[in-house]
N, C-alpha and C. Protein backbone atom coordinates (compact mmCIF):
# COMPACT_ATOMS: atom_id res chain seq x y z
N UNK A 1 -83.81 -13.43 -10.73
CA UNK A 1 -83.08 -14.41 -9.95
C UNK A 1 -82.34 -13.67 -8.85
N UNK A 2 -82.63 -13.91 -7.50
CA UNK A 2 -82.18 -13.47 -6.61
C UNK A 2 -80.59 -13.70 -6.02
N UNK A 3 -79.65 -12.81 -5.55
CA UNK A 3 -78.50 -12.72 -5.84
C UNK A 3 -77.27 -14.13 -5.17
N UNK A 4 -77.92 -14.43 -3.67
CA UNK A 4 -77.64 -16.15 -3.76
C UNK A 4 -77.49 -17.29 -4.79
N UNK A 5 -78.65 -17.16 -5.77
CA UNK A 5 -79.00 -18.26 -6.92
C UNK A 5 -78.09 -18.34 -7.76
N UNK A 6 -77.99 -16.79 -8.02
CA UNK A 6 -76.37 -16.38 -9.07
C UNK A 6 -75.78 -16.95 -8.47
N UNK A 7 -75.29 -16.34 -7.13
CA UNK A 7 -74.04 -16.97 -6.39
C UNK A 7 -73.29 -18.10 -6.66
N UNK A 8 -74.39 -19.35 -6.15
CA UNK A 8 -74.43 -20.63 -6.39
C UNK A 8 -74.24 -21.27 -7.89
N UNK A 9 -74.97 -20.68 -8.74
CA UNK A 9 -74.87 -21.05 -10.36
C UNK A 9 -73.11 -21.03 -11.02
N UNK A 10 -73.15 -19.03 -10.19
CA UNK A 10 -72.20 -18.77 -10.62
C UNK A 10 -70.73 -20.05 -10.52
N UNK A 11 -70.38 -20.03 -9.22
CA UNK A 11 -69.42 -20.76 -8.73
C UNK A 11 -69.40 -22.14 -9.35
N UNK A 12 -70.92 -23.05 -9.41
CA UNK A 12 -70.86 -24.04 -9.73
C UNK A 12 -70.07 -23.99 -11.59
N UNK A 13 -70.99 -23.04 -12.33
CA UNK A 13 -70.14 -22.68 -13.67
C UNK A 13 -68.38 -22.73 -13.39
N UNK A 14 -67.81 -21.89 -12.55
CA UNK A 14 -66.87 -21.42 -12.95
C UNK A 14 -65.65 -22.93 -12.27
N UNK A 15 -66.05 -23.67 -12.16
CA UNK A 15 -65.20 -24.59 -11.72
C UNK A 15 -64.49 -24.92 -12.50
N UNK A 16 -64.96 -25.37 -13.51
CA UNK A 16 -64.20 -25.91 -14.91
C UNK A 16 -63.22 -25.23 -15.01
N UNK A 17 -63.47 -23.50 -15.20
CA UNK A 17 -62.28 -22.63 -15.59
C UNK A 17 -61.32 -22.60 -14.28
N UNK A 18 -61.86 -22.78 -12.61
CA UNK A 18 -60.61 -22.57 -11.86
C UNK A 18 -60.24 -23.65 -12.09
N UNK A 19 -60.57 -25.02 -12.41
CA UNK A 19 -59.70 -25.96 -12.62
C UNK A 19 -58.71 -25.96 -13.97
N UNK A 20 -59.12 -25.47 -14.83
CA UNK A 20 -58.06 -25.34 -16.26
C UNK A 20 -57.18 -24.15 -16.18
N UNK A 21 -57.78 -22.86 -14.95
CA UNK A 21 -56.14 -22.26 -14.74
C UNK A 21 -55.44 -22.54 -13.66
N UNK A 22 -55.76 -23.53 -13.13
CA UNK A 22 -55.06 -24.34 -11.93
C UNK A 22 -53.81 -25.31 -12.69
N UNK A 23 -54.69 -25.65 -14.18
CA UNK A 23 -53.17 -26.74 -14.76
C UNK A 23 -52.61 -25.25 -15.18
N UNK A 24 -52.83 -24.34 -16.13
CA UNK A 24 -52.40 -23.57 -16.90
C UNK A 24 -51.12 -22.96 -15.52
N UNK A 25 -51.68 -22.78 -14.35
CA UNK A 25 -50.73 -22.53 -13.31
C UNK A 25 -49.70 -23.18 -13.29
N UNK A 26 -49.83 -24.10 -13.30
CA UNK A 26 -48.75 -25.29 -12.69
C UNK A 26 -47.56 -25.24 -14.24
N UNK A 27 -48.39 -24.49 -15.30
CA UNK A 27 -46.86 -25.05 -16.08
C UNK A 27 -45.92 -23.32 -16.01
N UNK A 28 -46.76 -22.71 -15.40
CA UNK A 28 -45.94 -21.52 -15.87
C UNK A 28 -45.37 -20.97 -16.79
N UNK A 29 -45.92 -21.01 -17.88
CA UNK A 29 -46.51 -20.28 -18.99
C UNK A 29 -47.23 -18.82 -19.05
N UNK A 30 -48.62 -18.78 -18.29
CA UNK A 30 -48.22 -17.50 -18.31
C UNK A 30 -48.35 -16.66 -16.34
N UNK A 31 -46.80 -16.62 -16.29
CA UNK A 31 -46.60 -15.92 -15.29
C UNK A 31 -46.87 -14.36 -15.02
N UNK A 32 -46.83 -13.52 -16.22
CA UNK A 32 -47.12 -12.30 -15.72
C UNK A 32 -48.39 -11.60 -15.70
N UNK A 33 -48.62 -10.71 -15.21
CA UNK A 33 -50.20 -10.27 -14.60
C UNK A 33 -50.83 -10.04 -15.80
N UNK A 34 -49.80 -9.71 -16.97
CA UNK A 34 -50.84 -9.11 -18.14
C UNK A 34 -51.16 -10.71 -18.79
N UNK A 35 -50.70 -11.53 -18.70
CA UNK A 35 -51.18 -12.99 -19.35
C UNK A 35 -52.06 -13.02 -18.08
N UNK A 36 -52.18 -13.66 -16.97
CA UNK A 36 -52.90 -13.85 -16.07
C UNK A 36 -54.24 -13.09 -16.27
N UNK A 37 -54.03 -12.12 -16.54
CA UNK A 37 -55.62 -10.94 -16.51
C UNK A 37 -55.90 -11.63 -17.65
N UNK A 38 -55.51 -11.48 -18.74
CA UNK A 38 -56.10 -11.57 -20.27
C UNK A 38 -56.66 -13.38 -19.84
N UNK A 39 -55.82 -14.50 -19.06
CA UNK A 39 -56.94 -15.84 -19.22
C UNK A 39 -57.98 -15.26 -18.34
N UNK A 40 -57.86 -14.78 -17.34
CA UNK A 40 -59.21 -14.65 -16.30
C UNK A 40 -59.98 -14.32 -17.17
N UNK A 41 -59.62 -12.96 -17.80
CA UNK A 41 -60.82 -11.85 -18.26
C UNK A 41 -61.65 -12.93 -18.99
N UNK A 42 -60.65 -13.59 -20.31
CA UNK A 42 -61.47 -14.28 -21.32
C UNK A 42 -62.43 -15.60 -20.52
N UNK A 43 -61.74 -15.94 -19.66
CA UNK A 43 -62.71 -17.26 -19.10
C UNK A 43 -64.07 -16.53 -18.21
N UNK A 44 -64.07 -15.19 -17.90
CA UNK A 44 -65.07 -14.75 -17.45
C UNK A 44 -66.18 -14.55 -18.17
N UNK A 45 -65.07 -14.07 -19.17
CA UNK A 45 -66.36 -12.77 -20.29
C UNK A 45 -66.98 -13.89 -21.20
N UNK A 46 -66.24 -14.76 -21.35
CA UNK A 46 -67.20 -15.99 -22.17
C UNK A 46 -68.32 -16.86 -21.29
N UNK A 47 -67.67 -16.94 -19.94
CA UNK A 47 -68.62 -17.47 -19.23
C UNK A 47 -70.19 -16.59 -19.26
N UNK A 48 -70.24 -15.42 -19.21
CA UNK A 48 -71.21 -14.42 -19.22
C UNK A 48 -72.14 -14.24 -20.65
N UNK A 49 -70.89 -14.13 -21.25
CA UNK A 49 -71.25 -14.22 -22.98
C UNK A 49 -72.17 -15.28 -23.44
N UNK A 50 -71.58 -16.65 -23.12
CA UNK A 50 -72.46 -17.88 -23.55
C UNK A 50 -73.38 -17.88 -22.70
N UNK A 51 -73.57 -17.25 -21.35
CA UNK A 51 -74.77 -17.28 -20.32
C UNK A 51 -75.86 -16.68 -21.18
N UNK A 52 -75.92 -15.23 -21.74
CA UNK A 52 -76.53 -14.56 -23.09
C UNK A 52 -76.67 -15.28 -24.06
N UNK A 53 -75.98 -16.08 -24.51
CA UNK A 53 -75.84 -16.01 -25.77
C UNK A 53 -76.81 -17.65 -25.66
N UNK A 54 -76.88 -18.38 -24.77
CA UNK A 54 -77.79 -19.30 -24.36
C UNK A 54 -79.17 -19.01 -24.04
N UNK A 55 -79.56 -17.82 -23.18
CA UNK A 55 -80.81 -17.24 -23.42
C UNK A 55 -81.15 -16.69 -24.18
N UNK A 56 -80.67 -16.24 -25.37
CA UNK A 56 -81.11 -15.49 -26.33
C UNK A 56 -81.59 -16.32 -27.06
N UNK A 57 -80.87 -17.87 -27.42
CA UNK A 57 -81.36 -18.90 -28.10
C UNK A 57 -82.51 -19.70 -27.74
N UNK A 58 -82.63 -19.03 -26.57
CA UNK A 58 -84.05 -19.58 -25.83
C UNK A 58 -83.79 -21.61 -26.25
N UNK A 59 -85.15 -21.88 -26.45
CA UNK A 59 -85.12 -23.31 -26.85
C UNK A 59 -85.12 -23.68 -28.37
N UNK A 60 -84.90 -22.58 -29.08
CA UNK A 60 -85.37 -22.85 -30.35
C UNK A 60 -83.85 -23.95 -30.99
N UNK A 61 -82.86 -23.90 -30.44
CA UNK A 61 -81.67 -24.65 -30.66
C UNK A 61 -81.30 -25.09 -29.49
N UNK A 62 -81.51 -25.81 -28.28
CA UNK A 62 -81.30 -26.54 -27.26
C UNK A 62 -81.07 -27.95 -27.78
N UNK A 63 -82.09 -28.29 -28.49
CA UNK A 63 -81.74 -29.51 -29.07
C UNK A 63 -80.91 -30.06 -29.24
N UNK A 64 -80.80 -29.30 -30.71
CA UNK A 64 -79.29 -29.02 -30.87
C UNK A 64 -77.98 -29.54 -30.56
N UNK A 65 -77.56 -28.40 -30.16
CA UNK A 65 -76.91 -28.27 -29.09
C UNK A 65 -76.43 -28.88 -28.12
N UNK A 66 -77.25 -29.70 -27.10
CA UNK A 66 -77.06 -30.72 -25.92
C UNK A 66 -77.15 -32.18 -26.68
N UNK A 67 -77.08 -32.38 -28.23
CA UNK A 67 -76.77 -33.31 -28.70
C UNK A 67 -75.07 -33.49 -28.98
N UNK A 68 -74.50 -32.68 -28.48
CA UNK A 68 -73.25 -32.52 -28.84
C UNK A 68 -72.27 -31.62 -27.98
N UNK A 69 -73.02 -31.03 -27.43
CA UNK A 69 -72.24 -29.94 -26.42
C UNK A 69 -71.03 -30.72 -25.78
N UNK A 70 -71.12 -31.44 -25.18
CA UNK A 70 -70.41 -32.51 -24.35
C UNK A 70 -69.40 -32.93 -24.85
N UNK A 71 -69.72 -33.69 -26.09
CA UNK A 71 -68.43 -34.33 -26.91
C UNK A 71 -67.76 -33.01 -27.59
N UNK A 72 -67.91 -31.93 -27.46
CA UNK A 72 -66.94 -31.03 -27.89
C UNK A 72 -66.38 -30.60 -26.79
N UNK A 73 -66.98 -30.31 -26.00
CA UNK A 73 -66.19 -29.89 -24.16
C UNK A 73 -65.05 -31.26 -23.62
N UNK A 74 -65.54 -32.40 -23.89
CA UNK A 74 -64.85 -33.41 -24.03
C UNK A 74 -63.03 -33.41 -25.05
N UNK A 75 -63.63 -33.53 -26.13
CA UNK A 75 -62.04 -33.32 -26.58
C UNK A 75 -61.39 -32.35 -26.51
N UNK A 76 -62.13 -30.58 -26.56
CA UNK A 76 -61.00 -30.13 -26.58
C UNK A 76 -60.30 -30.12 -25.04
N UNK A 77 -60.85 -30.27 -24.07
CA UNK A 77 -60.34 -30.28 -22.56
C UNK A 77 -59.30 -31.74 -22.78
N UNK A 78 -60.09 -32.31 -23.51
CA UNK A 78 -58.66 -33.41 -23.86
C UNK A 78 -57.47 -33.72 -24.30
N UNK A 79 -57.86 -32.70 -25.54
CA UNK A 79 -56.50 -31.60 -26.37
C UNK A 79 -55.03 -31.33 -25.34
N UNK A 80 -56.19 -30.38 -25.23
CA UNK A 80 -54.90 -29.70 -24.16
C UNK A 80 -54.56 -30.38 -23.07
N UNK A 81 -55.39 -31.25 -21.98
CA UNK A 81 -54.73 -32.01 -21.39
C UNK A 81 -53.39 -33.43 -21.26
N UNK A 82 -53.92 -33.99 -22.97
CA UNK A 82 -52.88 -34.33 -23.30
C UNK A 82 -51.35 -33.79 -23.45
N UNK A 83 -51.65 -33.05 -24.04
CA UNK A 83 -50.44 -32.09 -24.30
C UNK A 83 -49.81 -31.66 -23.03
N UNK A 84 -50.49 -31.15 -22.30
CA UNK A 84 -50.10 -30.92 -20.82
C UNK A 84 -48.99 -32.22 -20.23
N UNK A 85 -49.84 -33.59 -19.77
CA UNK A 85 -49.39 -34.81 -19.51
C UNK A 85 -48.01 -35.31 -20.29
N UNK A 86 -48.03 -35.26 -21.79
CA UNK A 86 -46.99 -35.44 -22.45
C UNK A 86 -45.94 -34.52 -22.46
N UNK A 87 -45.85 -33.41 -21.85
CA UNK A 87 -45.30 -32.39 -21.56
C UNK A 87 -45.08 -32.55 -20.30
N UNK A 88 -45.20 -32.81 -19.32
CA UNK A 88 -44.78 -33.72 -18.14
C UNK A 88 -44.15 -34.37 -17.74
N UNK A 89 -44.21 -35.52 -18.93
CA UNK A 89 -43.44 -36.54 -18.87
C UNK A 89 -42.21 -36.60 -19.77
N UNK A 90 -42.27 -35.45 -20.38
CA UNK A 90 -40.80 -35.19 -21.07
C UNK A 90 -40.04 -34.11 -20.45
N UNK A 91 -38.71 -34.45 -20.04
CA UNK A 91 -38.17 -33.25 -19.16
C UNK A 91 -38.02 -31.95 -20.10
N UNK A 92 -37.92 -32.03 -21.54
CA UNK A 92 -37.41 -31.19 -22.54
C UNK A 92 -38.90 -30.79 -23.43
N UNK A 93 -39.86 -30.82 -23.18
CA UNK A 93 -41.04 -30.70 -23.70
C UNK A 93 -41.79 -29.67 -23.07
N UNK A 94 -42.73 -28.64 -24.01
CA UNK A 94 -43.51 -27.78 -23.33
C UNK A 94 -45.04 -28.26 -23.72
N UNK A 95 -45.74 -28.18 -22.94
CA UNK A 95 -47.17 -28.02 -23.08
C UNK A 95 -47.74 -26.79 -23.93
N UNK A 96 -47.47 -25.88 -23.95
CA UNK A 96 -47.93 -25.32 -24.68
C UNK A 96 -46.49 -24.53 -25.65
N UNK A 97 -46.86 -24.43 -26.92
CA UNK A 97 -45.31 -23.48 -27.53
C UNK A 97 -46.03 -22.32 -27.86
N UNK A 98 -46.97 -21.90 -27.13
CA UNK A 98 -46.93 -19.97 -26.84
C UNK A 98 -47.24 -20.06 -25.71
N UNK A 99 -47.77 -18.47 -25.16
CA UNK A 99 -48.35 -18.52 -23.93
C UNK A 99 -50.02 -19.14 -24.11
N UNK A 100 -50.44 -19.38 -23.56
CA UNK A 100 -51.97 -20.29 -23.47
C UNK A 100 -52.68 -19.04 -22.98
N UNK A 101 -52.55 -17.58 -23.02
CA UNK A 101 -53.65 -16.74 -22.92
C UNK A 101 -53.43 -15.98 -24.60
N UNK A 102 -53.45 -16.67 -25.42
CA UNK A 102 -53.43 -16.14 -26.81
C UNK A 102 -53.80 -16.70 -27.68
N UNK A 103 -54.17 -16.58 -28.67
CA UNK A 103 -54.44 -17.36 -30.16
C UNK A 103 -55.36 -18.58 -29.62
N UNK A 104 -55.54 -19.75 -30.41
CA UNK A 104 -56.50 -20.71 -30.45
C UNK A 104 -56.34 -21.56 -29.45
N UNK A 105 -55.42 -21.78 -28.46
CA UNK A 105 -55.69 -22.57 -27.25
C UNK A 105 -56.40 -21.33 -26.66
N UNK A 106 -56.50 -20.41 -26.03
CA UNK A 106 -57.27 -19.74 -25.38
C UNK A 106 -58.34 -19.55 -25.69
N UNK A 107 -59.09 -19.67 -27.23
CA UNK A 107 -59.95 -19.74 -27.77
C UNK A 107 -60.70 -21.40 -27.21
N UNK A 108 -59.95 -22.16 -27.68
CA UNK A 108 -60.42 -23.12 -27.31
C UNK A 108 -60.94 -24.03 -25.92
N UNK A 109 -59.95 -23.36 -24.60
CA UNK A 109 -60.19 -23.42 -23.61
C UNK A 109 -61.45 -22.49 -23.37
N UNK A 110 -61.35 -21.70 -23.85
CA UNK A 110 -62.76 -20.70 -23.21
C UNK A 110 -63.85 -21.32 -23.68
N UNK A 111 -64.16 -22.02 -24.43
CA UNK A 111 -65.14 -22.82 -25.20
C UNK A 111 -65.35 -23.70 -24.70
N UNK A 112 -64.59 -24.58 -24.41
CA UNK A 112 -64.50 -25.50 -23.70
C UNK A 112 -64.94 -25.46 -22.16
N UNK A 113 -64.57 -24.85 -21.67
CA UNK A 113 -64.96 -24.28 -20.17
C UNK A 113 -66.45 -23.80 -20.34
N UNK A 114 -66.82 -23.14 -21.12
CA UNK A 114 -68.27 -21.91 -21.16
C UNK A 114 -69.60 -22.62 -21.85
N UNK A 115 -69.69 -23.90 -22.75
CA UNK A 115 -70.41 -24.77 -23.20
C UNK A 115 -71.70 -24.98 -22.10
N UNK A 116 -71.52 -25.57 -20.68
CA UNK A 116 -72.11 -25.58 -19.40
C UNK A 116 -73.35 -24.00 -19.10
N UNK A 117 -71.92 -23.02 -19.50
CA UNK A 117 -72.94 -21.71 -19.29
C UNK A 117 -73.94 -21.61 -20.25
N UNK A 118 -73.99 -21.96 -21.93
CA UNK A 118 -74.73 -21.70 -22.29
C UNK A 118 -75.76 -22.26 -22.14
N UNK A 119 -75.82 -23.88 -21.71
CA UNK A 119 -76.79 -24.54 -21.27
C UNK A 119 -77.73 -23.77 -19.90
N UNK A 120 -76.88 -23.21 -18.87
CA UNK A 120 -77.67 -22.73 -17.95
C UNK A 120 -78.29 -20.92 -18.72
N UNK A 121 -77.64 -20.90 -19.46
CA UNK A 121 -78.64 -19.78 -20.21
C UNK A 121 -79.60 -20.44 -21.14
N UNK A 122 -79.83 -21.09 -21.55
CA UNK A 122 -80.68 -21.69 -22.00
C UNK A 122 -82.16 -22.30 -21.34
N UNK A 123 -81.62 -22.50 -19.97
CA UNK A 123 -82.50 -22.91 -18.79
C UNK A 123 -83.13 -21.68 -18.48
N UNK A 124 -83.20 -20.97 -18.32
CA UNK A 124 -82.98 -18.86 -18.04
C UNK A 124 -84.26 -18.62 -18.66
N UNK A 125 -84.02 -19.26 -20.33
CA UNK A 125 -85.02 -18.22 -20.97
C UNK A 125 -86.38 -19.57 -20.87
N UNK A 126 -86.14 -20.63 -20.57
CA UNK A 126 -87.06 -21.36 -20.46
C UNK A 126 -87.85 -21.35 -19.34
N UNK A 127 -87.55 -20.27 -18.55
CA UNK A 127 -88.09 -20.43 -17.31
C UNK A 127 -88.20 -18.89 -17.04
N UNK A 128 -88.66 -18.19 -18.00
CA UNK A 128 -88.43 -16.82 -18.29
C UNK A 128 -88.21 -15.78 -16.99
N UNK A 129 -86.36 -15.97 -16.84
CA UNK A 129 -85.89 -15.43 -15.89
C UNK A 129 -84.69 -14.27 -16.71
N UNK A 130 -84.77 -13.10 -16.12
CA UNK A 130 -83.85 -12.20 -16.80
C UNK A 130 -82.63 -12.66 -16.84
N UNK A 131 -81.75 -12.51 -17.63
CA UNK A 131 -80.61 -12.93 -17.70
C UNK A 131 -79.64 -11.65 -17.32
N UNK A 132 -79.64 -10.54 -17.18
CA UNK A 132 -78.27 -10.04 -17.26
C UNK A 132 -77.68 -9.73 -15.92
N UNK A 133 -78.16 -9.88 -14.69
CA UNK A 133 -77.64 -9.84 -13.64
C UNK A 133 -76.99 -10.91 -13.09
N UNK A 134 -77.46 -12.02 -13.77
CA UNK A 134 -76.85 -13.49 -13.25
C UNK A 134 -76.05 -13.73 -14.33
N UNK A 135 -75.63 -12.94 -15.43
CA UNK A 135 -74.46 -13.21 -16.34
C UNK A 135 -73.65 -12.38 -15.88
N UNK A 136 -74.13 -11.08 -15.32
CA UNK A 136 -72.74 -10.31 -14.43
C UNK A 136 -71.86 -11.18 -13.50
N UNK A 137 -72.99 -11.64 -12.53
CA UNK A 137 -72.38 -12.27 -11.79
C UNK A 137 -71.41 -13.91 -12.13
N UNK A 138 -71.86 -14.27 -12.91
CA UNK A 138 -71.21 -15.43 -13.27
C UNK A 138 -69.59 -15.30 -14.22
N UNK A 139 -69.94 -13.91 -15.05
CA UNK A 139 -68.78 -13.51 -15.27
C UNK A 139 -67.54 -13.58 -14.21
N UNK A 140 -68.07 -12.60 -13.04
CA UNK A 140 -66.79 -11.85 -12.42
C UNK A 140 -66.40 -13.09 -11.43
N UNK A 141 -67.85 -13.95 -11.12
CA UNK A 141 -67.02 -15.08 -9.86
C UNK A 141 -66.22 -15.69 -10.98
N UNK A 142 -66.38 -16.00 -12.36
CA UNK A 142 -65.41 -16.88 -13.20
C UNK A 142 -63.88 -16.26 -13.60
N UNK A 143 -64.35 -15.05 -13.19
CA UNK A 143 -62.87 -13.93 -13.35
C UNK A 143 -61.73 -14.13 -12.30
N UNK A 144 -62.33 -13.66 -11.37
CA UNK A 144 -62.28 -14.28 -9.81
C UNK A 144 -61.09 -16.08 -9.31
N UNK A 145 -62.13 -16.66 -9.88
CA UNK A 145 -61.35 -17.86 -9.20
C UNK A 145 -60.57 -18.06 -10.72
N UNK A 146 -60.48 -17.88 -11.56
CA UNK A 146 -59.88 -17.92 -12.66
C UNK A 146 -58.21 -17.39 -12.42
N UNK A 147 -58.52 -16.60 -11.74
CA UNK A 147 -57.23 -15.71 -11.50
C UNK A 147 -56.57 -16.60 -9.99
N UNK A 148 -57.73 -16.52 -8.73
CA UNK A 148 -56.81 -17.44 -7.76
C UNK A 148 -56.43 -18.94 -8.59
N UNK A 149 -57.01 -19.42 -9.41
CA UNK A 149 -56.40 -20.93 -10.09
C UNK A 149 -54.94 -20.56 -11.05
N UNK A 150 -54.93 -19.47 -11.55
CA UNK A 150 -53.37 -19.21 -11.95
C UNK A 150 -52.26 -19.05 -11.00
N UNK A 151 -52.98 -18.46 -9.87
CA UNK A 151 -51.87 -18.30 -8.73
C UNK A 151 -51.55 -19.14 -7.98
N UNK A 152 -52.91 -20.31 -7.48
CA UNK A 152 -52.18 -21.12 -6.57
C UNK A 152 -51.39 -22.36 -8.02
N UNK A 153 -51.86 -22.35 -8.98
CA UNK A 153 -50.92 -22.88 -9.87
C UNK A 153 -49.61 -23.21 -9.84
N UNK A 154 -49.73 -21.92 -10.26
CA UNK A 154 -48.20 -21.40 -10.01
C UNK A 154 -47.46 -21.67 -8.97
N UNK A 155 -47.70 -21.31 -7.81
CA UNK A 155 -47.21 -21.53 -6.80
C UNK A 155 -46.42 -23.23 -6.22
N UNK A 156 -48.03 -24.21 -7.15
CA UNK A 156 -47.75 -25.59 -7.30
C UNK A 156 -46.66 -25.53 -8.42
N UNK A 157 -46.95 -25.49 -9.37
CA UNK A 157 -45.62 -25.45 -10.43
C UNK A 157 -44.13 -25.18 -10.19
N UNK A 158 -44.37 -23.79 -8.86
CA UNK A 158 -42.78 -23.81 -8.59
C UNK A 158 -42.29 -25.09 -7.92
N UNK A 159 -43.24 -25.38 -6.88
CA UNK A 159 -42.97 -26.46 -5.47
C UNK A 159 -41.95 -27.82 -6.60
N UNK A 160 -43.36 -28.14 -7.33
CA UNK A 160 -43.43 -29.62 -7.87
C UNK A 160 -42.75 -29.75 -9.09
N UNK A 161 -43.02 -28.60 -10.04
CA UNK A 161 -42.24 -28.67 -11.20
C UNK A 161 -43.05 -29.48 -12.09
N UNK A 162 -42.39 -30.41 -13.04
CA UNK A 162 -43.17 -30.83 -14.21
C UNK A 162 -44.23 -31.74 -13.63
N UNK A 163 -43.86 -32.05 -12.85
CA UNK A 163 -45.02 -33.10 -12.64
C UNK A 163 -46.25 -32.82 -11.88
N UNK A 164 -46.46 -31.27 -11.48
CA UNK A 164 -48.02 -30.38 -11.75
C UNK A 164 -48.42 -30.55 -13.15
N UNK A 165 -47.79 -30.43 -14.19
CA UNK A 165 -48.17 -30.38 -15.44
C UNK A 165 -49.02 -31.85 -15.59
N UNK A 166 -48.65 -33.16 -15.18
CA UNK A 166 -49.04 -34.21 -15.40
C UNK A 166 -50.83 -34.47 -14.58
N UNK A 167 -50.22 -33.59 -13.76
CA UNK A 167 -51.84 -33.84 -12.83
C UNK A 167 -52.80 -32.48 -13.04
N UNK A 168 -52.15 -31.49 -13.60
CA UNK A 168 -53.26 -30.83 -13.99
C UNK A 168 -53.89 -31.41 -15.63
N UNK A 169 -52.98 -31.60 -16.64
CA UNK A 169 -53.51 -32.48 -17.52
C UNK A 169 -54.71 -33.54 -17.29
N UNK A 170 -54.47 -34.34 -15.94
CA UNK A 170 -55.23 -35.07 -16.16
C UNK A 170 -56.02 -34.91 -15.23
N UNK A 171 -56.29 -33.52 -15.06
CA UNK A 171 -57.52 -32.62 -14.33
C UNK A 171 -58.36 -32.85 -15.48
N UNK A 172 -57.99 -32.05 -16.45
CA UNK A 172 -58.29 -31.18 -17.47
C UNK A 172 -59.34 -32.74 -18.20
N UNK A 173 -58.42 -34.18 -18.30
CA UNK A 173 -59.31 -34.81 -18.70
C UNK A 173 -60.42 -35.46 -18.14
N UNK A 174 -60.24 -35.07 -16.50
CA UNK A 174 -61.16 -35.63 -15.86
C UNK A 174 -62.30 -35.08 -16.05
N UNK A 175 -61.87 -33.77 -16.12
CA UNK A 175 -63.16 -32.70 -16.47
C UNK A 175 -64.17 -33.57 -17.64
N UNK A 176 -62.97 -33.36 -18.73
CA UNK A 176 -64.05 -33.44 -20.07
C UNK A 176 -64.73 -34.88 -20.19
N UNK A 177 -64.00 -36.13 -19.14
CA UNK A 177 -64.86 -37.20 -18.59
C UNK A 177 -65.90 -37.05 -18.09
N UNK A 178 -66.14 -36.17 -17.64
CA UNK A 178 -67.27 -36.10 -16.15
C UNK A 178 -68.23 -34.92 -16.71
N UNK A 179 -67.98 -34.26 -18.16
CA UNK A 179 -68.60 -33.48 -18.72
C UNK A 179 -69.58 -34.57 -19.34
N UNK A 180 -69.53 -35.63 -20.08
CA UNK A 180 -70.11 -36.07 -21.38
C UNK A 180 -70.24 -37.96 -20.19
N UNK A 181 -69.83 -37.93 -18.91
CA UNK A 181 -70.55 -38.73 -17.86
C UNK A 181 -71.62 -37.79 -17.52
N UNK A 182 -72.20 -36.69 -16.90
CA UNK A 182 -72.52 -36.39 -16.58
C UNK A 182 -73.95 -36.12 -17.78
N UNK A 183 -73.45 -35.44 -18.64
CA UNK A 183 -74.85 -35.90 -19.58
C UNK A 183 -75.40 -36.53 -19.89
N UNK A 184 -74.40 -38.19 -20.06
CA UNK A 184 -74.91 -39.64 -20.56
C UNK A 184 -75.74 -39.86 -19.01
N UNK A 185 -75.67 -40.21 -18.33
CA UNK A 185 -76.15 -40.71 -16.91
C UNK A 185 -77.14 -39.14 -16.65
């Protein structure tokens, strides 16, 4: 796959994740570079990971898989967006009670976000195209805007205050709408 195709794949993948550290921005949670690196890294390296880990499965579990992929990308982006929104709308409420680059929300966001990649790795081996140059690349553009979506976040979070939290929340559910629209249609 020639390095444009990545390009394009790449970016189109990594939207999800600049949009979920675009809310994760806005609540300011995690402000310092070592939280910031650790969500990029993980929303990259899973993006890349499930890119593999989708061609390796070739078609023998596609089935599977795209019987359900959706409605799990669906709630948990819902999860946390709720929480986000209701955390918004309470002046005394946090969206998250750790930082959100640790333990099982970060787990779960990366999953949530990377579901898409494994499908386009899955497409990869069906169309017997090498996979590891276009999982490099899909990694680092997901590293990439992963990291500008914490910053201009943030930046929104200082301006606006809680009520970034309310509209990145209901980023987060638009997403997992338009995840499991997008498969039904």
């Amino acid at each position: 796959m020639e390095f444009a195709a990545s390009l394009v794949i790449a970016v189109g993948l990594a939207m999800d994740a600049f949009a979920v550290s675009l809310g994760i921005g806005t609540t300011r949670r995690a402000e310092d570079f070592r939280s910031r690196f650790r969500l990029a890294f993980h929303f990259g390296f899973f993006q890349a990971f499930m890119t593999v880990l989708g061609w390796l499965a070739g078609s023998t579990v596609a089935g599977l898989i795209s019987q359900y992929d959706h409605w799990v990308a669906m709630a948990l982006l819902s999860y946390v967006g709720v929480n986000m929104v209701r955390s918004g709308l309470d002046p005394h409420a946090e969206c998250y009670a750790e930082n959100p680059s640790r333990g099982k929300t970060l787990m779960m966001l990366c999953i949530a976000t990377s579901l898409d990649a494994m499908a386009v790795g899955l497409s990869m081996a069906m169309i017997h195209t090498p996979v590891a140059f276009p999982s490099l690349v899909i990694g680092v553009v997901t590293l990439s805007l992963s990291a500008l979506g914490l910053g201009v976040g943030g930046k929104l979070g200082e301006k606006f205050g809680k009520r970034m939290e309310v509209i990145g929340g209901l980023i987060l559910i638009g997403i997992g709408l338009r995840v499991v629209l997008t498969h039904i249609l």
